[in-house]
PDB file of N, CA and C in Angstrom:
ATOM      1  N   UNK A   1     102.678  79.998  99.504  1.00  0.00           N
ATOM      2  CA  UNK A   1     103.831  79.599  98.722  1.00  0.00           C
ATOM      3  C   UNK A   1     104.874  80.712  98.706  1.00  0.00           C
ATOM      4  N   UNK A   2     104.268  81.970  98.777  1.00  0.00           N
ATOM      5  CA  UNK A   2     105.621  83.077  98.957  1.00  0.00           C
ATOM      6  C   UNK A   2     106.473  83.444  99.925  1.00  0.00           C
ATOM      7  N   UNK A   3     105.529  83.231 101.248  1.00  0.00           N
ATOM      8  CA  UNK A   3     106.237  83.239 102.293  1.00  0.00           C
ATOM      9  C   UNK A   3     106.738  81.714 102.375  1.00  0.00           C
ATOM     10  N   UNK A   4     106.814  80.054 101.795  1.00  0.00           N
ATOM     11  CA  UNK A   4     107.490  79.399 102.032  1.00  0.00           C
ATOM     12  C   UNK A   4     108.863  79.934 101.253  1.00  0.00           C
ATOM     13  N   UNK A   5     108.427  79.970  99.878  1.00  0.00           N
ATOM     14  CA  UNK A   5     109.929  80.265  98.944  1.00  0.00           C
ATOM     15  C   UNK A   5     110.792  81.409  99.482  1.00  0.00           C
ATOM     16  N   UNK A   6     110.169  82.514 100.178  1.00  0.00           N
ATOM     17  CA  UNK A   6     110.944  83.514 101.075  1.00  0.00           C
ATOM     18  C   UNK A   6     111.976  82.880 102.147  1.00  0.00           C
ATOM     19  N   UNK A   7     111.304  81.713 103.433  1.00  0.00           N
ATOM     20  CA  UNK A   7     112.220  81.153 104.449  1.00  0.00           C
ATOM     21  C   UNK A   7     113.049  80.197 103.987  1.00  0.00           C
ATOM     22  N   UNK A   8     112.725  79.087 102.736  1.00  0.00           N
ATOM     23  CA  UNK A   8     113.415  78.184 102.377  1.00  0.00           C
ATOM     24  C   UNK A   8     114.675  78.526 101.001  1.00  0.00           C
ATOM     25  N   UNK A   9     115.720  78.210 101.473  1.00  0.00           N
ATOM     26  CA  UNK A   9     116.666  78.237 100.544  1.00  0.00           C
ATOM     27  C   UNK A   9     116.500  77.491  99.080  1.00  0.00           C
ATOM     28  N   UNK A  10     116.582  77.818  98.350  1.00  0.00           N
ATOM     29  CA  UNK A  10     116.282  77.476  96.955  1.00  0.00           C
ATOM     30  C   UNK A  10     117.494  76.491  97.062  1.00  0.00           C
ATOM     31  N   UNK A  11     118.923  76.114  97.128  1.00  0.00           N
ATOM     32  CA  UNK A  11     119.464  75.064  97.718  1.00  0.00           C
ATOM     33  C   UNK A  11     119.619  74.207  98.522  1.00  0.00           C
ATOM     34  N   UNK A  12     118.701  74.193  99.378  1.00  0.00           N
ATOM     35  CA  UNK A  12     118.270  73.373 100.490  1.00  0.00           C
ATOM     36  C   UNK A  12     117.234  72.435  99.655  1.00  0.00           C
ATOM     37  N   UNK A  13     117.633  71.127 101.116  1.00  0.00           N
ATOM     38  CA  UNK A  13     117.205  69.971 100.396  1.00  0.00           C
ATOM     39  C   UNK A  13     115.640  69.611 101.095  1.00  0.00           C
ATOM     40  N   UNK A  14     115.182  71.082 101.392  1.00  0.00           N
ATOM     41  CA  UNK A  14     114.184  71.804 102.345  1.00  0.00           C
ATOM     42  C   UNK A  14     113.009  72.009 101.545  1.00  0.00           C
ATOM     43  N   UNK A  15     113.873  72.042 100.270  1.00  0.00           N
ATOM     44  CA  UNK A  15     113.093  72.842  99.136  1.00  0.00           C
ATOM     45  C   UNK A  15     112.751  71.612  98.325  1.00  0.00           C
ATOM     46  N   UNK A  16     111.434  70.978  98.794  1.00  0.00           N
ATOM     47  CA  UNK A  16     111.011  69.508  97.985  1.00  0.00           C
ATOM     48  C   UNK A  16     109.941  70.338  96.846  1.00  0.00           C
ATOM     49  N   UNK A  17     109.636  71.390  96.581  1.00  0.00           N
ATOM     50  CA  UNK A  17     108.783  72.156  95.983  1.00  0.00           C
ATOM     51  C   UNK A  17     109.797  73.193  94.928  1.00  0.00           C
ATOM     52  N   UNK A  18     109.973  72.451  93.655  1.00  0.00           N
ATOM     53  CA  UNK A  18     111.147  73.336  93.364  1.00  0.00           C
ATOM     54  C   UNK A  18     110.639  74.803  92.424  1.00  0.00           C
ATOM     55  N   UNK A  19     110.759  75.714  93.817  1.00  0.00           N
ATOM     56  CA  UNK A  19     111.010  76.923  93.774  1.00  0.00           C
ATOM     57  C   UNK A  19     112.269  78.365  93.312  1.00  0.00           C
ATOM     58  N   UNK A  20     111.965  79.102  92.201  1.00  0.00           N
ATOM     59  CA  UNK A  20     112.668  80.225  92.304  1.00  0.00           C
ATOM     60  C   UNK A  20     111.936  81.961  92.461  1.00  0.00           C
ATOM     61  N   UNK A  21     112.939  82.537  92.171  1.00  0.00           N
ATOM     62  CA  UNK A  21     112.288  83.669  92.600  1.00  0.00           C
ATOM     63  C   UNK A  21     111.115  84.626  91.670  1.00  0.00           C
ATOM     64  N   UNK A  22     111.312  83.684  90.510  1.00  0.00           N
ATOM     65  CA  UNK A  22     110.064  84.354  89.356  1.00  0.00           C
ATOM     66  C   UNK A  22     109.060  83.714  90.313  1.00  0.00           C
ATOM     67  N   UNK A  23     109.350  82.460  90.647  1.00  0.00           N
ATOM     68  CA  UNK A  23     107.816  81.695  91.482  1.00  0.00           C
ATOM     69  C   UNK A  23     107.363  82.669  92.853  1.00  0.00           C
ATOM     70  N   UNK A  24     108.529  83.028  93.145  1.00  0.00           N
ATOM     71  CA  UNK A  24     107.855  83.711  94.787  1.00  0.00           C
ATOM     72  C   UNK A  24     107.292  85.060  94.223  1.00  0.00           C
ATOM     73  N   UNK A  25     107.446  85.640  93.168  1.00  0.00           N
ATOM     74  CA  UNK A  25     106.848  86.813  92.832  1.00  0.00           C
ATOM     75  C   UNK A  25     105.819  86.561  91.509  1.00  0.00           C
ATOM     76  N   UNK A  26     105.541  85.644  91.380  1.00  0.00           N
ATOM     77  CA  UNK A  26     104.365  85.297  90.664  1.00  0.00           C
ATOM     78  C   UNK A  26     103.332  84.686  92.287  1.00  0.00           C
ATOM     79  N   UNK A  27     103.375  84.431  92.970  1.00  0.00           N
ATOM     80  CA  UNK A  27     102.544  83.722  94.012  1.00  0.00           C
ATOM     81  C   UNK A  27     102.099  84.940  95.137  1.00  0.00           C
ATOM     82  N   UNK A  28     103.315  85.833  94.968  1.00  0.00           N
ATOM     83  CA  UNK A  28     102.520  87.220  95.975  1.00  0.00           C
ATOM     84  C   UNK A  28     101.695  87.744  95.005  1.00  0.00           C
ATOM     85  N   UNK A  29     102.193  88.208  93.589  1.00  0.00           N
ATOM     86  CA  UNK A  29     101.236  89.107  92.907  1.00  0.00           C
ATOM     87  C   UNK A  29      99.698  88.187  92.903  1.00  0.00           C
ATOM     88  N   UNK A  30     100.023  86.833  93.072  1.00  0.00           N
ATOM     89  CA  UNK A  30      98.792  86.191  92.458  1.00  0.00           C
ATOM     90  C   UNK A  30      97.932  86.106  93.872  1.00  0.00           C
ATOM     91  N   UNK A  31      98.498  86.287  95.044  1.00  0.00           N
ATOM     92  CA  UNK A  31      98.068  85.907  96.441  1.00  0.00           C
ATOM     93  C   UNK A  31      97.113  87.635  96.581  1.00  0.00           C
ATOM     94  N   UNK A  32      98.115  88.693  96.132  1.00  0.00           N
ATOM     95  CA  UNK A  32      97.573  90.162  96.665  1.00  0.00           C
ATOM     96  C   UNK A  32      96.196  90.494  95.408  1.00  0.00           C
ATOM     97  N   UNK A  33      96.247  89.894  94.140  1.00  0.00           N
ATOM     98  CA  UNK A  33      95.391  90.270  93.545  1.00  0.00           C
ATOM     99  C   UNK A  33      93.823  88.883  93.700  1.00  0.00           C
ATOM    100  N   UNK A  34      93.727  88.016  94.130  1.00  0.00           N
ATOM    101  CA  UNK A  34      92.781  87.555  94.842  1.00  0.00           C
ATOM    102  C   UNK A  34      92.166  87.930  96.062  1.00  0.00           C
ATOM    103  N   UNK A  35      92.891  88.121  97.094  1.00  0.00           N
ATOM    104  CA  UNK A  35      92.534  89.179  98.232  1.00  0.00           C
ATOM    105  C   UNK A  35      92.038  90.383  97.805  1.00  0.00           C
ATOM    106  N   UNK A  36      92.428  91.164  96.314  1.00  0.00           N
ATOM    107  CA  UNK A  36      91.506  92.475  96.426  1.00  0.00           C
ATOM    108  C   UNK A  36      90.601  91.849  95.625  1.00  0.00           C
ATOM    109  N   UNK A  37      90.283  90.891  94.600  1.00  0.00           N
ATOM    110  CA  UNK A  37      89.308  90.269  94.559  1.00  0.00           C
ATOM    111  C   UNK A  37      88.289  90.380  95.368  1.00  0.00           C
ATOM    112  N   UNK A  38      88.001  89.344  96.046  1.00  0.00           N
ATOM    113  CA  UNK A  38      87.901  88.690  97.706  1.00  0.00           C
ATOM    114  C   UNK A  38      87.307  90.340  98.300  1.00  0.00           C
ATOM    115  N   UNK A  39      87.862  91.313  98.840  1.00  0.00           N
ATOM    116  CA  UNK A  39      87.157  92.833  99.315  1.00  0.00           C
ATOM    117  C   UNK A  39      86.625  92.833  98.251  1.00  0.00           C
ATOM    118  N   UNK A  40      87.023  93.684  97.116  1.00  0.00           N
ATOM    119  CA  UNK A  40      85.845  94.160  96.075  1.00  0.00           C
ATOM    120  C   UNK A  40      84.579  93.249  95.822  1.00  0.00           C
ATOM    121  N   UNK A  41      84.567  92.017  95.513  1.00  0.00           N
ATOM    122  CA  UNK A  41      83.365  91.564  95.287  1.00  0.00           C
ATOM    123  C   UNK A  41      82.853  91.101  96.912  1.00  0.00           C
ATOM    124  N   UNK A  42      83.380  91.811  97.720  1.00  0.00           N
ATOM    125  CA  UNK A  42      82.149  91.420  98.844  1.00  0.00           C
ATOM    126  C   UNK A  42      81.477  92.617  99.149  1.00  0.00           C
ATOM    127  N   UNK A  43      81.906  93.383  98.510  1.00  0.00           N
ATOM    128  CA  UNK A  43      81.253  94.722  98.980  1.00  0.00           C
ATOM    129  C   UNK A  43      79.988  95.194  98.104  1.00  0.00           C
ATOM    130  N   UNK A  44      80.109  94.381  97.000  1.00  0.00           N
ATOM    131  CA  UNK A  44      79.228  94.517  95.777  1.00  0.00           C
ATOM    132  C   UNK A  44      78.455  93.429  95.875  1.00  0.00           C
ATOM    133  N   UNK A  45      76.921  93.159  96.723  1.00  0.00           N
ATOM    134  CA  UNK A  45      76.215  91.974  96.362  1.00  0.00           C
ATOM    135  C   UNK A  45      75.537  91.842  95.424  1.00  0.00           C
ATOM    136  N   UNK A  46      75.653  90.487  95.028  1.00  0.00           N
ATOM    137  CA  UNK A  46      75.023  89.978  93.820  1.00  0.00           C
ATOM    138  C   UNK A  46      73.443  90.221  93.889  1.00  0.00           C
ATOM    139  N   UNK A  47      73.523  90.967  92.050  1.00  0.00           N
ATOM    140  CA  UNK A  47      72.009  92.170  91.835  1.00  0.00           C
ATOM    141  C   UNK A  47      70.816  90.701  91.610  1.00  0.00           C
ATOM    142  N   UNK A  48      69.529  90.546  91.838  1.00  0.00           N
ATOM    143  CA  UNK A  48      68.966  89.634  91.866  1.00  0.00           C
ATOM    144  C   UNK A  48      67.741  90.314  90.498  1.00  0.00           C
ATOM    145  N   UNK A  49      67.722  88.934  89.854  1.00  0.00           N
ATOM    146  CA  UNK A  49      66.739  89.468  88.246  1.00  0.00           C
ATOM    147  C   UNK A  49      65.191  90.044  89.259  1.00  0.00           C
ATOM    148  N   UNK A  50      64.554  90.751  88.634  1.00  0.00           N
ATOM    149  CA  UNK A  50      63.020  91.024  88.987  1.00  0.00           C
ATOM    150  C   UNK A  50      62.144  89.908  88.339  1.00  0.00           C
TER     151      UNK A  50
END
């Protein structure tokens, strides 16, 4: 969604997804903090009970 709201003009009739720029910077922060999600918990496997 950030890289669409980045190429598509927020006045364009391109833009059937109505997008602004709080949205394109709520969707990277939310895109970059799942990805370090995503590394950190793969590096940490799940501890198994005894």
């Amino acid at each position: 969604m950030w890289v669409y709201g980045l190429i598509v003009s927020q006045e364009s009739s391109a833009n059937f997804v109505p997008l602004n720029t709080a949205d394109n910077w709520l969707h990277f922060v939310l895109g970059v903090v799942m990805i370090a999600l995503g590394v950190l918990l793969s590096r940490y496997p799940a501890r198994k009970h005894a």
